[in-house]
C-alpha atoms as a PDB file:
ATOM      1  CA  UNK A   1       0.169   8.971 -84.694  1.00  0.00           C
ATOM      2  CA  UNK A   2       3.778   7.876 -83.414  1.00  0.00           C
ATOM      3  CA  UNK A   3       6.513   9.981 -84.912  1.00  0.00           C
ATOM      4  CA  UNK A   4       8.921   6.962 -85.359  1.00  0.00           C
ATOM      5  CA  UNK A   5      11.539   5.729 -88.041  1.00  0.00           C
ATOM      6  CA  UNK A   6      12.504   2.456 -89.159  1.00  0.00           C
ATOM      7  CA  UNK A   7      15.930   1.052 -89.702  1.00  0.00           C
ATOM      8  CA  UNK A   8      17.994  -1.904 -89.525  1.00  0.00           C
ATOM      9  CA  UNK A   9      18.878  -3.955 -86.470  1.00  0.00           C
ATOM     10  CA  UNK A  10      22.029  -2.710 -85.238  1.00  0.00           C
ATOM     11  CA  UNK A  11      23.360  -4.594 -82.203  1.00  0.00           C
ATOM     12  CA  UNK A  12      24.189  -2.248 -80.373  1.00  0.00           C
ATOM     13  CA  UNK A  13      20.293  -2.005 -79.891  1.00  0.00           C
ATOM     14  CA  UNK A  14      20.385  -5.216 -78.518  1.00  0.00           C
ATOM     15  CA  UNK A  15      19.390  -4.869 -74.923  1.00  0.00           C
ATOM     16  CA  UNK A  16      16.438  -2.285 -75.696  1.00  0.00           C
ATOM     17  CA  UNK A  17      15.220  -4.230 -78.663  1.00  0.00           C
ATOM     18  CA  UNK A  18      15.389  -7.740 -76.649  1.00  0.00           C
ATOM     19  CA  UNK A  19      13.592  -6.183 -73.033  1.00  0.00           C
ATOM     20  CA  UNK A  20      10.866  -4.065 -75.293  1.00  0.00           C
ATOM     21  CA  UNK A  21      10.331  -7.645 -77.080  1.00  0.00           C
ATOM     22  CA  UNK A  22       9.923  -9.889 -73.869  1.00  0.00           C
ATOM     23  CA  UNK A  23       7.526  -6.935 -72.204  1.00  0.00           C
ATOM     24  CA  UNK A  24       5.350  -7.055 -75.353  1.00  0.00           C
ATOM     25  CA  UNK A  25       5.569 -10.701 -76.052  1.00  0.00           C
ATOM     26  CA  UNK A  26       4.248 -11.061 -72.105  1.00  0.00           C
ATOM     27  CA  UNK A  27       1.792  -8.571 -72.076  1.00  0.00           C
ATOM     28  CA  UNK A  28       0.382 -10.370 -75.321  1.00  0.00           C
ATOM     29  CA  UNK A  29       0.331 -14.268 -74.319  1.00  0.00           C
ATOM     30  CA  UNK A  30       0.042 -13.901 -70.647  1.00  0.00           C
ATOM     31  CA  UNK A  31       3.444 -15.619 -69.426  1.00  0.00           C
ATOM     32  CA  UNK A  32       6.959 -14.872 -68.772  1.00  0.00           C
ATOM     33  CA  UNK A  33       9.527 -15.576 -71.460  1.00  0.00           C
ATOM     34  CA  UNK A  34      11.342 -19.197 -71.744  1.00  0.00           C
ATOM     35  CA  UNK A  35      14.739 -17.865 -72.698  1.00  0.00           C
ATOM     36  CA  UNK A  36      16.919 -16.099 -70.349  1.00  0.00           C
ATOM     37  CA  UNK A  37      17.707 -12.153 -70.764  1.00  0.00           C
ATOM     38  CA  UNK A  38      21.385 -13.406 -72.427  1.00  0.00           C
ATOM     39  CA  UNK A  39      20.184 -16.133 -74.417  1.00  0.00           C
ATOM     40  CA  UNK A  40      17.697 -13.694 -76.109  1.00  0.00           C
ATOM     41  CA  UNK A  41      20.296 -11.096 -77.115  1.00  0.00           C
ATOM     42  CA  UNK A  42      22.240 -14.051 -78.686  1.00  0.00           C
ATOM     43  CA  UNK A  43      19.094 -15.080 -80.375  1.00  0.00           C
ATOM     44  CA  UNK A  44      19.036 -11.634 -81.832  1.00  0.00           C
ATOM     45  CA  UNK A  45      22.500 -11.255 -82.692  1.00  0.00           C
ATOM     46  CA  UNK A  46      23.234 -14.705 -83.972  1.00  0.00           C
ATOM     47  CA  UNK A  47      21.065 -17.230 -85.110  1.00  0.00           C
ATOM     48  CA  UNK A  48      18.059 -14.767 -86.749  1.00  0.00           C
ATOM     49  CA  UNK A  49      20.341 -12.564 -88.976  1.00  0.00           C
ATOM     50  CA  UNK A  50      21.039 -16.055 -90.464  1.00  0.00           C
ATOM     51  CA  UNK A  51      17.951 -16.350 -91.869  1.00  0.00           C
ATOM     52  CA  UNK A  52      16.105 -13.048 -91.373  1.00  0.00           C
ATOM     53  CA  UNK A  53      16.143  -9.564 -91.976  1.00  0.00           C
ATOM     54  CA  UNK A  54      15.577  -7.212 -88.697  1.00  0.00           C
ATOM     55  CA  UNK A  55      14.024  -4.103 -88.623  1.00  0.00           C
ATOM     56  CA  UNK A  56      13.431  -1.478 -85.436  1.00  0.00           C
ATOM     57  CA  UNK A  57      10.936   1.440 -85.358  1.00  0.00           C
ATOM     58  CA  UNK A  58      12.631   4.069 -83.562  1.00  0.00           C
ATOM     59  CA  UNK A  59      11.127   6.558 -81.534  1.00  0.00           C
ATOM     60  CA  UNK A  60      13.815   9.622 -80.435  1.00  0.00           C
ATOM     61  CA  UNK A  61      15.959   7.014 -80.316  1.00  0.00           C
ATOM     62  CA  UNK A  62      14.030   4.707 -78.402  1.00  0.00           C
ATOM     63  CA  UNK A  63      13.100   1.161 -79.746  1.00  0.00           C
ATOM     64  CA  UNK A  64       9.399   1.006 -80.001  1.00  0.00           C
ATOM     65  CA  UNK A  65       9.058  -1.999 -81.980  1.00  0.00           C
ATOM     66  CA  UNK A  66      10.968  -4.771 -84.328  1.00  0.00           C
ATOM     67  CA  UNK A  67       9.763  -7.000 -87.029  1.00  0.00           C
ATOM     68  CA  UNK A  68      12.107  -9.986 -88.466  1.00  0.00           C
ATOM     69  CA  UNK A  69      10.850 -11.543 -91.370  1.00  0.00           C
ATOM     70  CA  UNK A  70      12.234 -13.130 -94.579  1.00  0.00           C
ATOM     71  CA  UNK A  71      10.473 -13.256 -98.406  1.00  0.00           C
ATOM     72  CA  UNK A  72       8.404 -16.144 -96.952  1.00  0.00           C
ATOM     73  CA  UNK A  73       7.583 -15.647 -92.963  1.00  0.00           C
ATOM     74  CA  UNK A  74       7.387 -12.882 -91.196  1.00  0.00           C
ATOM     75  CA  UNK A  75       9.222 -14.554 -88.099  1.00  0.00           C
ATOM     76  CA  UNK A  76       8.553 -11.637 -85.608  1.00  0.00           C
ATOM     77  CA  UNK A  77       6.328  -8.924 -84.501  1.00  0.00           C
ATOM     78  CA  UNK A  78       6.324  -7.131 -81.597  1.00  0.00           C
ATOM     79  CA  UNK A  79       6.003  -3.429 -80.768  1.00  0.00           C
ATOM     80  CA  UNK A  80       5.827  -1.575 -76.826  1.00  0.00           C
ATOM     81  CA  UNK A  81       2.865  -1.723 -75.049  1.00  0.00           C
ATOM     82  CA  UNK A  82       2.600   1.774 -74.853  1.00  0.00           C
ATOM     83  CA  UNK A  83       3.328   2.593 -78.295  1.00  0.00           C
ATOM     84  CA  UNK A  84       0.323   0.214 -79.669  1.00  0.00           C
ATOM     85  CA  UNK A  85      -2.090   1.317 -82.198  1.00  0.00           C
ATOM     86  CA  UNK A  86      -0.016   4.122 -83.283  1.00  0.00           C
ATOM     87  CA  UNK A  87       0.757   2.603 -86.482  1.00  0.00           C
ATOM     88  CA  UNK A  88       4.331   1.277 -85.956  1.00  0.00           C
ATOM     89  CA  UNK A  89       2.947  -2.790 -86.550  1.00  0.00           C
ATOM     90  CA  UNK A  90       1.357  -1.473 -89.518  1.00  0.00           C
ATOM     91  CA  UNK A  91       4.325   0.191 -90.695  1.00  0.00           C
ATOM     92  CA  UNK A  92       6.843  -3.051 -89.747  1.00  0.00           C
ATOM     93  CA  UNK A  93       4.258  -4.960 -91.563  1.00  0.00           C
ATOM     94  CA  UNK A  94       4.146  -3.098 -94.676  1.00  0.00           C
ATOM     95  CA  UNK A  95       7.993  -3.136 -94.804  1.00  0.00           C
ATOM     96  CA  UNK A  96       8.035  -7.205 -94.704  1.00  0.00           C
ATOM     97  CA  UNK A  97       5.551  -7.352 -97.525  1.00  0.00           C
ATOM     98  CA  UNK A  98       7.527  -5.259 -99.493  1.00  0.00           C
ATOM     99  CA  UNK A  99      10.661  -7.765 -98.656  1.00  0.00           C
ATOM    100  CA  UNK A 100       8.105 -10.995 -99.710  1.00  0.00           C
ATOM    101  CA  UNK A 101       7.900 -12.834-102.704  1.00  0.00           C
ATOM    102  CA  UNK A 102       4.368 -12.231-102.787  1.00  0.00           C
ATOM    103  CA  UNK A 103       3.812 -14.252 -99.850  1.00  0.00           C
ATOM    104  CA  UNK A 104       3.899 -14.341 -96.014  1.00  0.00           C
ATOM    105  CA  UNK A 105       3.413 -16.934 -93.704  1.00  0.00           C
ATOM    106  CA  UNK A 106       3.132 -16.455 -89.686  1.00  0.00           C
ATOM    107  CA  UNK A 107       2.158 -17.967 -86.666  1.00  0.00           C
ATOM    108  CA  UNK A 108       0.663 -16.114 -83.943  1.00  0.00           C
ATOM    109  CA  UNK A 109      -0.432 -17.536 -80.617  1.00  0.00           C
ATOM    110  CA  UNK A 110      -4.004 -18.487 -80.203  1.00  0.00           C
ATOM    111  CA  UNK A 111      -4.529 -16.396 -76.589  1.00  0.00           C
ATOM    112  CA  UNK A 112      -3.199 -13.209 -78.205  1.00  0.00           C
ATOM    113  CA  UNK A 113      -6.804 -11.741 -79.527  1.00  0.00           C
ATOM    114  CA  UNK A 114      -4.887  -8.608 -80.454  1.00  0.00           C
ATOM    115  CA  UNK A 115      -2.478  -9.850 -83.410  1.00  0.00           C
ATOM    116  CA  UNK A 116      -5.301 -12.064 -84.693  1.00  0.00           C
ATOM    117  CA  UNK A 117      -7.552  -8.565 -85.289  1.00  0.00           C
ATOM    118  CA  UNK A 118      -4.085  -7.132 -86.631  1.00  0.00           C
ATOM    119  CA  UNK A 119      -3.212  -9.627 -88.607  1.00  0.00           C
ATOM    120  CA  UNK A 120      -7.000 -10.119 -90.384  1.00  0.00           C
ATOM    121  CA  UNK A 121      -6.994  -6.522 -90.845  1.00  0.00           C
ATOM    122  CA  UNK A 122      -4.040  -6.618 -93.102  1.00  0.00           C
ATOM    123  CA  UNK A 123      -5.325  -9.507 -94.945  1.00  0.00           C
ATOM    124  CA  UNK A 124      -3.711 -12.251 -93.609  1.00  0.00           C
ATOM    125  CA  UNK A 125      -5.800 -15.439 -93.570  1.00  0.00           C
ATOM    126  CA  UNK A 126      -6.075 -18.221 -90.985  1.00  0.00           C
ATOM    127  CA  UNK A 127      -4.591 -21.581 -92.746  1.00  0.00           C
ATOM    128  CA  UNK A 128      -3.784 -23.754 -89.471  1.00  0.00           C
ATOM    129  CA  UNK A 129      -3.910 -24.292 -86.087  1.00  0.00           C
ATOM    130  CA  UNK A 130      -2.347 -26.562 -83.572  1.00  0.00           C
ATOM    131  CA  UNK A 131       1.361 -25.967 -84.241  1.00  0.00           C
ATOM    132  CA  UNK A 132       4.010 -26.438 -81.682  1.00  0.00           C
ATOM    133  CA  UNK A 133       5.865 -24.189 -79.647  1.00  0.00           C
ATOM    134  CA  UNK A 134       8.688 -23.734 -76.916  1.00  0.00           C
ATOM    135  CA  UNK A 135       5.668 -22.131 -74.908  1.00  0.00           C
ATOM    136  CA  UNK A 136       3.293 -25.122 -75.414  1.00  0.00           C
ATOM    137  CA  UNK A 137       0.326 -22.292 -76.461  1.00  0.00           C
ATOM    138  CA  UNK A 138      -1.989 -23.142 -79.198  1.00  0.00           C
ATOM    139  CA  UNK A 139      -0.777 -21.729 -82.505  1.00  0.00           C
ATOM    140  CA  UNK A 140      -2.748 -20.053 -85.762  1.00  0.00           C
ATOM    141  CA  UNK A 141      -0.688 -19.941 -88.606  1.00  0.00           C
ATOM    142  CA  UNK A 142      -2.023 -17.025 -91.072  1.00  0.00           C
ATOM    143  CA  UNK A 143      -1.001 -16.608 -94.767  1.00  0.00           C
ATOM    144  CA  UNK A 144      -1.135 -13.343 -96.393  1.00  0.00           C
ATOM    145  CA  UNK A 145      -0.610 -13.061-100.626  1.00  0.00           C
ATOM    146  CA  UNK A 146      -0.624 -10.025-102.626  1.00  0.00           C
ATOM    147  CA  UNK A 147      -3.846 -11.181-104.709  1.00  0.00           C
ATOM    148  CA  UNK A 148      -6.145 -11.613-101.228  1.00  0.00           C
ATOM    149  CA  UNK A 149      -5.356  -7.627-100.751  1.00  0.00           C
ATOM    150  CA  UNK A 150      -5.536  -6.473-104.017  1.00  0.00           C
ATOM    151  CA  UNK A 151      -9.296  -8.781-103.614  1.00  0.00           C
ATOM    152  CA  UNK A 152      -9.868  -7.258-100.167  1.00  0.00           C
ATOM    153  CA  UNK A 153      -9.608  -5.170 -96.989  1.00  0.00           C
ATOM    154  CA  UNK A 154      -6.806  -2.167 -96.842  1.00  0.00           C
END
């Protein structure tokens, strides 16, 4: 088990939080990120905290992961490939249903067999698939609600 903390995006994490993202996101769909390095951190810093909440896992002081989600979507998930499986996603996870309404929606992409196992094991279901992308990947969307855990796995 990772000995890791969680606390909210600061930007001065920025450049960690945005390269661990990119590696993970890469190592998980098989292709390079769209976005340029800059355009990423502004992505980060900008436009999510309109919407979102951000969270880091912190490992002596190192980002090891960051989830962004809102009451209704968890919007992002990502955590280092060599800090996988230690319980950090599970831990970012737990956080953003805490944050929901009851209710999360996400979309993960159809090549990354990993976050579908993830995602199934915390009792998200499959609802969709087929949605668009910048990356042109097949999407699933998954839908996870209080009453299908309280029902099920976990």
């Amino acid at each position: 088990m990772a000995n890791f903390q969680i606390c909210r995006y600061e930007s001065s994490y920025a450049e960690e939080a945005v390269a661990m993202w990119r590696d993970s996101k890469e190592q998980a769909i098989g292709q390079k990120e769209i976005h340029p390095f800059d355009s990423h951190i502004h992505f980060l810093n900008h436009i999510l905290p309109q919407d979102y909440e951000i969270y880091l896992a912190l490992e002596n002081g190192r980002v090891v992961g960051i989830a962004v989600f809102n009451a209704q979507e968890l919007n992002q998930l990502y955590v280092a490939n060599d800090q996988q499986g230690k319980g950090i996603g599970a831990a970012l996870l737990k956080l953003a249903k805490e944050h929901s309404g009851g209710s999360l929606f996400l979309y993960t992409f159809e090549t990354n067999k990993n976050a579908q196992r993830f995602y199934e094991k915390h009792s998200f279901i499959e609802v969709g698939r087929g949605y668009e992308n910048e990356e042109n990947l097949p999407d699933i969307k998954y839908e996870w609600r209080r009453d299908f855990e309280v029902q099920g796995a976990e």
